[in-house]
PDB file of N, CA and C in Angstrom:
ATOM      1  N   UNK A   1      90.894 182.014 135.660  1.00  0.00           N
ATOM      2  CA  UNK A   1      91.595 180.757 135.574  1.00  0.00           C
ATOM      3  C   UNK A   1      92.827 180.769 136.488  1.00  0.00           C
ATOM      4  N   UNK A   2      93.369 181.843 136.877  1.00  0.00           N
ATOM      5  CA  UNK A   2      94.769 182.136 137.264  1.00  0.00           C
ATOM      6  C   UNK A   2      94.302 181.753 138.748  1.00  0.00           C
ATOM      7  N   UNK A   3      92.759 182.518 139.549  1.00  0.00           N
ATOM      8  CA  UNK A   3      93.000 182.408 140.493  1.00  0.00           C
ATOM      9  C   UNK A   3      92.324 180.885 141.095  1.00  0.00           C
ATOM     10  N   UNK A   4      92.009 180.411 140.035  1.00  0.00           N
ATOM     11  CA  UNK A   4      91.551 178.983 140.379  1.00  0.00           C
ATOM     12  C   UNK A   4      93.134 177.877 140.183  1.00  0.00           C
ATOM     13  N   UNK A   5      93.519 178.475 139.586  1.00  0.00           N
ATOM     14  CA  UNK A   5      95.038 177.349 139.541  1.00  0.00           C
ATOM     15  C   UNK A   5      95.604 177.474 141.235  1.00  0.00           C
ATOM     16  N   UNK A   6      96.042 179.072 141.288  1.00  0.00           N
ATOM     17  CA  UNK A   6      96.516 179.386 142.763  1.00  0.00           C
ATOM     18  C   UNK A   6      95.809 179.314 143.693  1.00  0.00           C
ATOM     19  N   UNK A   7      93.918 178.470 143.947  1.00  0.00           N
ATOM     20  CA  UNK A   7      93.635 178.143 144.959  1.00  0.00           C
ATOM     21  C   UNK A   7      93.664 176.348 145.113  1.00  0.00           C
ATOM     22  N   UNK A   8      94.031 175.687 144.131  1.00  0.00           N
ATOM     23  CA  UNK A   8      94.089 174.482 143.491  1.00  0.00           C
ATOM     24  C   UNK A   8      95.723 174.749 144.184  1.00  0.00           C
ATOM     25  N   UNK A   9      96.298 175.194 144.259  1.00  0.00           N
ATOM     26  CA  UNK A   9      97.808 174.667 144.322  1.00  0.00           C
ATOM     27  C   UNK A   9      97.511 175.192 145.979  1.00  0.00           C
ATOM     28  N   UNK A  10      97.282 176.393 146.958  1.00  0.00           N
ATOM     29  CA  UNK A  10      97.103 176.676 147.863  1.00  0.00           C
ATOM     30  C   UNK A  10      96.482 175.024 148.410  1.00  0.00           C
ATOM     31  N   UNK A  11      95.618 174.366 148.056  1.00  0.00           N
ATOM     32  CA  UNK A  11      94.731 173.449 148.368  1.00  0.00           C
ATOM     33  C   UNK A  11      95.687 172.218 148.570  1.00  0.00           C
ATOM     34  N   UNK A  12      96.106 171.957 147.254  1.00  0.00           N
ATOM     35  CA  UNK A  12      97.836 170.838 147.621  1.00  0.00           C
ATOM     36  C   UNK A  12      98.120 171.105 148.293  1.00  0.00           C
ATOM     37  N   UNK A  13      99.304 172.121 148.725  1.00  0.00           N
ATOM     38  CA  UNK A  13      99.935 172.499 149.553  1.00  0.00           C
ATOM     39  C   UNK A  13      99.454 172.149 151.320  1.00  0.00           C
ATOM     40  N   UNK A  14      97.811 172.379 151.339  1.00  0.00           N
ATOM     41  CA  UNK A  14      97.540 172.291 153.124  1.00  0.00           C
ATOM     42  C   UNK A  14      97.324 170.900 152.781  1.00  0.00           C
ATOM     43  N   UNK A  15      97.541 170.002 151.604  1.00  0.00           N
ATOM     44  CA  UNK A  15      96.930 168.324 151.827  1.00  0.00           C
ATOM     45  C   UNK A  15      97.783 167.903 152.602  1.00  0.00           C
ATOM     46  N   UNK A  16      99.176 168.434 151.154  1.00  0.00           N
ATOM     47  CA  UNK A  16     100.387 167.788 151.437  1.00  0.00           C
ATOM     48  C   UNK A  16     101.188 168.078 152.972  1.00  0.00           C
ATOM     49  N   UNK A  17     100.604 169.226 153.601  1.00  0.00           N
ATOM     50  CA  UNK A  17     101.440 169.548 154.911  1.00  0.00           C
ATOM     51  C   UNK A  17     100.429 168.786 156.171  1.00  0.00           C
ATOM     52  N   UNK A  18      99.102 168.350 155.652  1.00  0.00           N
ATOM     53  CA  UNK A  18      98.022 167.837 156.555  1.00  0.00           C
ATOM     54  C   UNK A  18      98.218 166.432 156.477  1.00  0.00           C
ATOM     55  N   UNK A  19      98.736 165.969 155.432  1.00  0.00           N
ATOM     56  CA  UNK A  19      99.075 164.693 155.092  1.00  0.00           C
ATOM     57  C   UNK A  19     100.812 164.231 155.976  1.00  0.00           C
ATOM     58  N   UNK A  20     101.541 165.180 156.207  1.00  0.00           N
ATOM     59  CA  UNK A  20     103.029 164.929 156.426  1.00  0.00           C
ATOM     60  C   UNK A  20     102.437 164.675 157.865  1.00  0.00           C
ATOM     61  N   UNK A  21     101.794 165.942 157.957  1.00  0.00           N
ATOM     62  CA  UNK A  21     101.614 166.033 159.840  1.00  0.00           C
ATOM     63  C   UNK A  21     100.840 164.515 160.182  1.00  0.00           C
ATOM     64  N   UNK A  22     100.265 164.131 159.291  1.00  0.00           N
ATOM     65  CA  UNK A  22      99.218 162.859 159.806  1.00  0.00           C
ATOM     66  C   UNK A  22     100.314 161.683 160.212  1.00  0.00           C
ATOM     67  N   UNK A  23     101.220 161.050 158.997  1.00  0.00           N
ATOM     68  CA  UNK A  23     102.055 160.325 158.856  1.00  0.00           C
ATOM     69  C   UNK A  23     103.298 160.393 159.892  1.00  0.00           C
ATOM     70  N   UNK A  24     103.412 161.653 160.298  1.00  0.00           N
ATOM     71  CA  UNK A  24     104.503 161.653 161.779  1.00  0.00           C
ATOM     72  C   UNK A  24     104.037 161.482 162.776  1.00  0.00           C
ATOM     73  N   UNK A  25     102.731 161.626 163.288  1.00  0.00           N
ATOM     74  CA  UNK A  25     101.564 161.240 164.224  1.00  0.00           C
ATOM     75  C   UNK A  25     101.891 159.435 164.369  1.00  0.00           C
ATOM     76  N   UNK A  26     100.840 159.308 163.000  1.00  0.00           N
ATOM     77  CA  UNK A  26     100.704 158.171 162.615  1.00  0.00           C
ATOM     78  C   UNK A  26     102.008 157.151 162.986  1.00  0.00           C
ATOM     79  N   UNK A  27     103.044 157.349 162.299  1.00  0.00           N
ATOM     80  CA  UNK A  27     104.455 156.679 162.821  1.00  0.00           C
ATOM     81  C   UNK A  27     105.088 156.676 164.237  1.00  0.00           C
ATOM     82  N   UNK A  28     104.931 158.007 164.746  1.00  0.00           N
ATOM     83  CA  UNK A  28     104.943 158.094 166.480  1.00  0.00           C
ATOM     84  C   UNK A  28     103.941 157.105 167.456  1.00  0.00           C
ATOM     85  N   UNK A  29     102.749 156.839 166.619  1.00  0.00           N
ATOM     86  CA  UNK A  29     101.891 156.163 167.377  1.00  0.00           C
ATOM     87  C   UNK A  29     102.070 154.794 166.945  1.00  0.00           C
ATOM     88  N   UNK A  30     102.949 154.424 166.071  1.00  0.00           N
ATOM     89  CA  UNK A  30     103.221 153.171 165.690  1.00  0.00           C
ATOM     90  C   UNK A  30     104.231 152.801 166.445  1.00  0.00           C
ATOM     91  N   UNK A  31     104.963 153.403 166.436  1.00  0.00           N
ATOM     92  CA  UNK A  31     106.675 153.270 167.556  1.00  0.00           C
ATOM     93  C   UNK A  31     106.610 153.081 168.710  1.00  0.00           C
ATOM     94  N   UNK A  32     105.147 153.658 169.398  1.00  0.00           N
ATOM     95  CA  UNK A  32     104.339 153.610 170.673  1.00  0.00           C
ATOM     96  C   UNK A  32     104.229 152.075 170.972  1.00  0.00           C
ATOM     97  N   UNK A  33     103.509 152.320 169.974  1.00  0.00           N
ATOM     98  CA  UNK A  33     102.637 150.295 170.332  1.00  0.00           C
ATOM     99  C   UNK A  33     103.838 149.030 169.902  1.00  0.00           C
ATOM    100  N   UNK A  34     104.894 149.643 169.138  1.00  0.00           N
ATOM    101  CA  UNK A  34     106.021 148.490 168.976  1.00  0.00           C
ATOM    102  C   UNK A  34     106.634 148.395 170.386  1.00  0.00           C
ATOM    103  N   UNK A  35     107.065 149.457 171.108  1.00  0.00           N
ATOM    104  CA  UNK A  35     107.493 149.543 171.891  1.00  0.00           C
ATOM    105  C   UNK A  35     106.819 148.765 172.861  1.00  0.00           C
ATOM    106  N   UNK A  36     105.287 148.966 173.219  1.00  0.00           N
ATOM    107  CA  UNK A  36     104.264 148.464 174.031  1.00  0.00           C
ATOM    108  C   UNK A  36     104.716 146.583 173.612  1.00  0.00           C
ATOM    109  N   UNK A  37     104.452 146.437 172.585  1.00  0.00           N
ATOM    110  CA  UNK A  37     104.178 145.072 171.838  1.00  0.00           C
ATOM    111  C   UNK A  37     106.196 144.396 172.815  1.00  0.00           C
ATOM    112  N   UNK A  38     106.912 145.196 172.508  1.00  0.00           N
ATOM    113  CA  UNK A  38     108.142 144.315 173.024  1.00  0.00           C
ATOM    114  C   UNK A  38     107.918 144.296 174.404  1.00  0.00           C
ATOM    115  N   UNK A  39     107.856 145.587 175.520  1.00  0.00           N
ATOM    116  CA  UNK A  39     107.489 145.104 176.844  1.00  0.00           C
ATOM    117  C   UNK A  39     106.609 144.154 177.143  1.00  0.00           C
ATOM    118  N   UNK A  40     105.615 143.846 176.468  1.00  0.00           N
ATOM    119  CA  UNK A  40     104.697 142.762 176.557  1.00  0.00           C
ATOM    120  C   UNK A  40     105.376 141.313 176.829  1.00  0.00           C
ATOM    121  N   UNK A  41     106.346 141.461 175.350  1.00  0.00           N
ATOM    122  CA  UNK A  41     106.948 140.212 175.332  1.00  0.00           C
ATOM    123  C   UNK A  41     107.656 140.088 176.153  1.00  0.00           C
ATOM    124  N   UNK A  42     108.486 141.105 176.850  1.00  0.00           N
ATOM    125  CA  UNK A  42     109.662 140.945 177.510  1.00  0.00           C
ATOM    126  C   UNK A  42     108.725 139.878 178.793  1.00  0.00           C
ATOM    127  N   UNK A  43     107.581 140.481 179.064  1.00  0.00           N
ATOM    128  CA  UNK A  43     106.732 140.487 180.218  1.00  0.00           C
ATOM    129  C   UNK A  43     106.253 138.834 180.492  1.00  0.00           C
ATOM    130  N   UNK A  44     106.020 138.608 179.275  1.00  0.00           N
ATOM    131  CA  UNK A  44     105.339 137.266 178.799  1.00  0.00           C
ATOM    132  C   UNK A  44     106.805 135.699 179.470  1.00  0.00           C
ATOM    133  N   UNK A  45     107.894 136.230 178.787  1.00  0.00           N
ATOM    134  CA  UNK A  45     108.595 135.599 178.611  1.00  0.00           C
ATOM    135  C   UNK A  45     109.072 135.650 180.365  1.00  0.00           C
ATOM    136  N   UNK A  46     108.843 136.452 181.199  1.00  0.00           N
ATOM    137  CA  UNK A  46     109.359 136.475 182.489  1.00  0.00           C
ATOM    138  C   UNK A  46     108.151 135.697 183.132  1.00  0.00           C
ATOM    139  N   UNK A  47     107.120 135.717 182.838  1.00  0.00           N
ATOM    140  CA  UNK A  47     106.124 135.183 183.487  1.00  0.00           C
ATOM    141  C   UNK A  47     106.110 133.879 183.228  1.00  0.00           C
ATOM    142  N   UNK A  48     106.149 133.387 182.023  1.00  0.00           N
ATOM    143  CA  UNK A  48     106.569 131.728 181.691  1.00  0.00           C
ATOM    144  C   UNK A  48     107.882 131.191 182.330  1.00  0.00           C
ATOM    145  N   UNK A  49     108.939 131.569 182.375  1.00  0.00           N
ATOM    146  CA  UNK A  49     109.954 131.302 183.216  1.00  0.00           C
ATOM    147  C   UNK A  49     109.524 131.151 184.473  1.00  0.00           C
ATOM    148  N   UNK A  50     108.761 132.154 185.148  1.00  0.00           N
ATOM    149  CA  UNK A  50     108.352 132.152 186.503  1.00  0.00           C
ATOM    150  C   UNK A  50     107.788 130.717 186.803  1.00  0.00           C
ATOM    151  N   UNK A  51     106.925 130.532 185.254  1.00  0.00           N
ATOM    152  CA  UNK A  51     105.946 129.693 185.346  1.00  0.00           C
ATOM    153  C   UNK A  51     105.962 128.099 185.173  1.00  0.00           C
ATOM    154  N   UNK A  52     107.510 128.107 184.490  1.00  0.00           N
ATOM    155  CA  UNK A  52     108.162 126.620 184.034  1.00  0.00           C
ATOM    156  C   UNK A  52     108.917 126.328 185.713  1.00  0.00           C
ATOM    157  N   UNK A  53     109.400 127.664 186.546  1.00  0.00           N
ATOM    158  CA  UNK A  53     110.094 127.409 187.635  1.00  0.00           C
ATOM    159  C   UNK A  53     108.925 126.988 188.873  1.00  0.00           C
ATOM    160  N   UNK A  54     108.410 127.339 189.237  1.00  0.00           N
ATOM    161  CA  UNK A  54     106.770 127.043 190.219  1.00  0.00           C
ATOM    162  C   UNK A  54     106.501 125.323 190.052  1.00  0.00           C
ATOM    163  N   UNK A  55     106.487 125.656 188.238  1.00  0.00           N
ATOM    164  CA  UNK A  55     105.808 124.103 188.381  1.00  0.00           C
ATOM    165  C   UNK A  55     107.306 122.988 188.893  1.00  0.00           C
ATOM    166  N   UNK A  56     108.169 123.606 188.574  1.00  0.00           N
ATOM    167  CA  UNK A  56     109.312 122.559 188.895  1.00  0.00           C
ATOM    168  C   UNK A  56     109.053 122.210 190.449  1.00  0.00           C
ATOM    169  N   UNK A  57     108.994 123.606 191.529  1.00  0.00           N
ATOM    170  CA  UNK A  57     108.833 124.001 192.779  1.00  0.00           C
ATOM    171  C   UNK A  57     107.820 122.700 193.220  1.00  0.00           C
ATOM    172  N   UNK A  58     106.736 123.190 192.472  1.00  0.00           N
ATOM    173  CA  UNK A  58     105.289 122.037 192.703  1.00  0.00           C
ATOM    174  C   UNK A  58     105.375 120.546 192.635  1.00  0.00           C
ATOM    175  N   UNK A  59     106.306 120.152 191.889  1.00  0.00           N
ATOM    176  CA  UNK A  59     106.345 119.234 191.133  1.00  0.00           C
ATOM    177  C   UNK A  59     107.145 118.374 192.681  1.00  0.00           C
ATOM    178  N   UNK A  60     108.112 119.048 193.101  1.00  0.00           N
ATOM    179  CA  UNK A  60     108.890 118.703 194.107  1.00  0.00           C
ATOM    180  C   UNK A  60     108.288 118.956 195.110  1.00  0.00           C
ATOM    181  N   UNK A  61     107.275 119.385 195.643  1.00  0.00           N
ATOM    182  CA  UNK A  61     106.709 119.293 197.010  1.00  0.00           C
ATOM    183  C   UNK A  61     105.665 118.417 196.998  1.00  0.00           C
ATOM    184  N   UNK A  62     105.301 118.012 195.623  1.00  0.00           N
ATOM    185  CA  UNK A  62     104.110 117.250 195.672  1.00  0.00           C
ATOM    186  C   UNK A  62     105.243 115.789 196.068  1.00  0.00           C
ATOM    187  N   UNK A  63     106.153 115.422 195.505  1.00  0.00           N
ATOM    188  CA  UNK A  63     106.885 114.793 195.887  1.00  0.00           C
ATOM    189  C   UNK A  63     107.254 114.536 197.439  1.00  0.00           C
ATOM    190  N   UNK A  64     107.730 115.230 197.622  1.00  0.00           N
ATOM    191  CA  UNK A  64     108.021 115.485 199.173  1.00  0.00           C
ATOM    192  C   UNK A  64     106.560 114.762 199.569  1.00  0.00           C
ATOM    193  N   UNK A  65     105.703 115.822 199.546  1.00  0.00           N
ATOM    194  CA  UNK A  65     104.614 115.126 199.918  1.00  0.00           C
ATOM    195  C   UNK A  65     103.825 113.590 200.114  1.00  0.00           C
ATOM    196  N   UNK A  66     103.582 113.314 199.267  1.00  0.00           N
ATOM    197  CA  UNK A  66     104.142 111.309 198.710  1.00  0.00           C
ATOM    198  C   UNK A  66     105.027 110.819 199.866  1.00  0.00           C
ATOM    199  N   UNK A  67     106.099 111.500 199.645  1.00  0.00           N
ATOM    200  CA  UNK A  67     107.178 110.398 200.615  1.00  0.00           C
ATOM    201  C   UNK A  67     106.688 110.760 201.888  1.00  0.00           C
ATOM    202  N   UNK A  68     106.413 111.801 202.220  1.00  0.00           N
ATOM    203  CA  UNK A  68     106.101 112.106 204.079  1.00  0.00           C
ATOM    204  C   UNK A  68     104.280 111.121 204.335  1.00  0.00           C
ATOM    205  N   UNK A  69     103.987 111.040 203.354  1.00  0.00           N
ATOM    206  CA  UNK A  69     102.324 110.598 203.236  1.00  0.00           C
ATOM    207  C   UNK A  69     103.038 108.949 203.241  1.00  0.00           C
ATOM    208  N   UNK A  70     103.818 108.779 202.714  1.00  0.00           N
ATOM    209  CA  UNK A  70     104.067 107.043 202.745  1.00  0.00           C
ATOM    210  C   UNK A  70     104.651 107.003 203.954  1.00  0.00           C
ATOM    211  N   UNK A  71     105.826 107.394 204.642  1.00  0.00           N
ATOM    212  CA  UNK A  71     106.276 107.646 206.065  1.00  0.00           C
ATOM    213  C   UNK A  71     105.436 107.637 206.785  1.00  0.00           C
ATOM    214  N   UNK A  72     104.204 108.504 206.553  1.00  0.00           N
ATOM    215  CA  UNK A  72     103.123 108.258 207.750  1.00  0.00           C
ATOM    216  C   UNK A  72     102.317 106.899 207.896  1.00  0.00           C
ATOM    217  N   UNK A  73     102.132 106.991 206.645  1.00  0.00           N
ATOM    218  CA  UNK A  73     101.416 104.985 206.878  1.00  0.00           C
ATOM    219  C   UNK A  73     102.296 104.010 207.437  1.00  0.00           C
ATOM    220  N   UNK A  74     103.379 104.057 207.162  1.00  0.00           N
ATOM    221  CA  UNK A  74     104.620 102.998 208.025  1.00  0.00           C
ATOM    222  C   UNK A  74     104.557 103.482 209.343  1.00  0.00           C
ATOM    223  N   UNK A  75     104.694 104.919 209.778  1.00  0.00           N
ATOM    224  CA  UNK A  75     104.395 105.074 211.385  1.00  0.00           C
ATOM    225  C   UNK A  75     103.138 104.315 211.879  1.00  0.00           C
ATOM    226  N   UNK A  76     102.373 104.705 211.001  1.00  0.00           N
ATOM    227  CA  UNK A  76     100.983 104.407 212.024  1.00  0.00           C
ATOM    228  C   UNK A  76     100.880 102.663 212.205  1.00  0.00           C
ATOM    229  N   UNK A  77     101.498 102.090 211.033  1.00  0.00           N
ATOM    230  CA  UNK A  77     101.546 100.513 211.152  1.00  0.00           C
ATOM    231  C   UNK A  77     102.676 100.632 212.006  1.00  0.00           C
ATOM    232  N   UNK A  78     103.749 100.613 211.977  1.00  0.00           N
ATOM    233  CA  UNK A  78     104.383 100.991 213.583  1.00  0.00           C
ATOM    234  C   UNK A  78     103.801 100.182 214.685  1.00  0.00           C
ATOM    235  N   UNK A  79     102.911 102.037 215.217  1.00  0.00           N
ATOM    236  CA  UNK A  79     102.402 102.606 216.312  1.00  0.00           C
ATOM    237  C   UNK A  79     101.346 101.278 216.322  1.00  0.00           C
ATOM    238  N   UNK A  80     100.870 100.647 215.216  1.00  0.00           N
ATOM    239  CA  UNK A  80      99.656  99.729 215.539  1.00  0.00           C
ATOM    240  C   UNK A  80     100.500  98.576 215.926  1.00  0.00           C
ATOM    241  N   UNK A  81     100.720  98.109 215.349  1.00  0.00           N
ATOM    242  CA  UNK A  81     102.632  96.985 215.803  1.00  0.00           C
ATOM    243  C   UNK A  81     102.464  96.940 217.752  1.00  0.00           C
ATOM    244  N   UNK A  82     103.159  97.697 217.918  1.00  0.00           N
ATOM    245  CA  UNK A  82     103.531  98.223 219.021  1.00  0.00           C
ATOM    246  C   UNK A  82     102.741  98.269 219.959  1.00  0.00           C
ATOM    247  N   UNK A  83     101.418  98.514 219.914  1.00  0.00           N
ATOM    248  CA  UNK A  83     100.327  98.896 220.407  1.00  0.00           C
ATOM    249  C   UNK A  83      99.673  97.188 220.730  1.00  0.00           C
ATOM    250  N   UNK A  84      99.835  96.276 219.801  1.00  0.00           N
ATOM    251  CA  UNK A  84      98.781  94.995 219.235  1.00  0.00           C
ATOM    252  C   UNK A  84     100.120  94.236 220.482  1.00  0.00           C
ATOM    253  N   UNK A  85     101.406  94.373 220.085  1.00  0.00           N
ATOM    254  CA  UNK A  85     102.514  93.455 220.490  1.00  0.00           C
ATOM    255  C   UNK A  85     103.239  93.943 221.735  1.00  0.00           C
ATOM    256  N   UNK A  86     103.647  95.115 221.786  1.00  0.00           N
ATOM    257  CA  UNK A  86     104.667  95.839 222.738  1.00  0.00           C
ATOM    258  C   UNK A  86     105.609  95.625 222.426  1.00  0.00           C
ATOM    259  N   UNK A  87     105.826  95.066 221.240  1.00  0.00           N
ATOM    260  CA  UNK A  87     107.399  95.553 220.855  1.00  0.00           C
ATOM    261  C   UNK A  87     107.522  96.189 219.744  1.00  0.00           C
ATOM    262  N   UNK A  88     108.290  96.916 219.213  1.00  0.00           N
ATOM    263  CA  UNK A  88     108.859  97.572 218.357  1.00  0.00           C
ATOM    264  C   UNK A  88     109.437  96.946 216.441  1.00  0.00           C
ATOM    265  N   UNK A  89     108.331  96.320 215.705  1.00  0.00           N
ATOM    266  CA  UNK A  89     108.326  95.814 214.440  1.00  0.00           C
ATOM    267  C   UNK A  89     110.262  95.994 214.205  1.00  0.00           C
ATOM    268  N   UNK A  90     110.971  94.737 213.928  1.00  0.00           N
ATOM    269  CA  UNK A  90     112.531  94.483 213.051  1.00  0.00           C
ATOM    270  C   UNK A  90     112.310  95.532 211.805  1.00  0.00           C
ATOM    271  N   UNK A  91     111.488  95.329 210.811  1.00  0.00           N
ATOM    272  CA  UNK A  91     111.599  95.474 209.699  1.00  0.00           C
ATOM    273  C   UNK A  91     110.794  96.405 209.180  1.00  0.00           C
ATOM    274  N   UNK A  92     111.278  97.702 209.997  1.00  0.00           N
ATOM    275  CA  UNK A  92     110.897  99.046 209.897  1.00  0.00           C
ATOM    276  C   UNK A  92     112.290 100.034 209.484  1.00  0.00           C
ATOM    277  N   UNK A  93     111.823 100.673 208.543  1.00  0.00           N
ATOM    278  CA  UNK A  93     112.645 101.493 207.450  1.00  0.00           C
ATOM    279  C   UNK A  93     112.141 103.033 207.066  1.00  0.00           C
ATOM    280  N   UNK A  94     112.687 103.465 208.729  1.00  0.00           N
ATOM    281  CA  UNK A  94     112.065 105.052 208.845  1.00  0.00           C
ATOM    282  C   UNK A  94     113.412 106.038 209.107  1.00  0.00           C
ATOM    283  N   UNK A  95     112.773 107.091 208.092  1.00  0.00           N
ATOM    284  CA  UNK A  95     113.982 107.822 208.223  1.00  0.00           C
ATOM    285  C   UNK A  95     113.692 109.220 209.751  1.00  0.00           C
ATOM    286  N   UNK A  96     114.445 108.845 210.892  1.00  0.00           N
ATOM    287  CA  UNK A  96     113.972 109.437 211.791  1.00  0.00           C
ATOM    288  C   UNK A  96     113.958 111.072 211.739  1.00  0.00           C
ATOM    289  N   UNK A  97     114.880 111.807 211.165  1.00  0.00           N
ATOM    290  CA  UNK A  97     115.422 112.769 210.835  1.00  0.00           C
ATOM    291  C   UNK A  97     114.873 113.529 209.072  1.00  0.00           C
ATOM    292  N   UNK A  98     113.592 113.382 208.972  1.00  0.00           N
ATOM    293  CA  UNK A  98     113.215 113.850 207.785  1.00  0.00           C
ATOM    294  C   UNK A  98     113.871 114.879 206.905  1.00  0.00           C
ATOM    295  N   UNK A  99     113.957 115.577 205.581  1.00  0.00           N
ATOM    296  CA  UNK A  99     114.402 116.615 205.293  1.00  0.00           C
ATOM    297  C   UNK A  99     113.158 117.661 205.607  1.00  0.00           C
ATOM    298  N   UNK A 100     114.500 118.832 205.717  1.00  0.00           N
ATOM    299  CA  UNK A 100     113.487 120.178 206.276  1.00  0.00           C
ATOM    300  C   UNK A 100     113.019 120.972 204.909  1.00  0.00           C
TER     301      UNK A 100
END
């Protein structure tokens, strides 16, 4: 009986030290992926910024765009003006000097 108690307690003993070792593993590999999980976010949150700023970027060249696309139809009625008459249309409203 004696030596079944002292292999019963020997037996605790490697749970409880197999069990500690698991749980410091276990928690190290948790601290891992928290860590992982915040660079993510950090990551996320730089990429949406990037991504709210682009579209602003876009938003304004598509603009630009529009106005140089309407500028061109007034040239070309212009150039047709000019072409039909030989003179140069009064009531032309061109900005000669575009922005760069």
């Amino acid at each position: 009986m004696g030596r079944f108690l002292a292999g019963a307690v020997v037996v605790l003993i490697l749970a409880a030290i197999a069990f500690f070792m698991w749980s410091k593993v276990n928690d190290a590999r948790q601290e891992a992926l928290q860590e992982q999980v915040a660079a993510m976010n950090k990551q996320l949150s730089q990429i949406n910024d990037e991504n709210t700023r682009l579209k602003a970027e876009l938003a304004r060249v598509q603009s630009e765009e529009q106005n140089l696309a309407t500028q061109n139809d007034e040239l070309r009625k212009a150039i047709a003006s000019v072409k039909a008459t030989g003179k140069l249309p009064t009531d032309i409203e061109l900005e000669l000097n575009p922005p760069k």
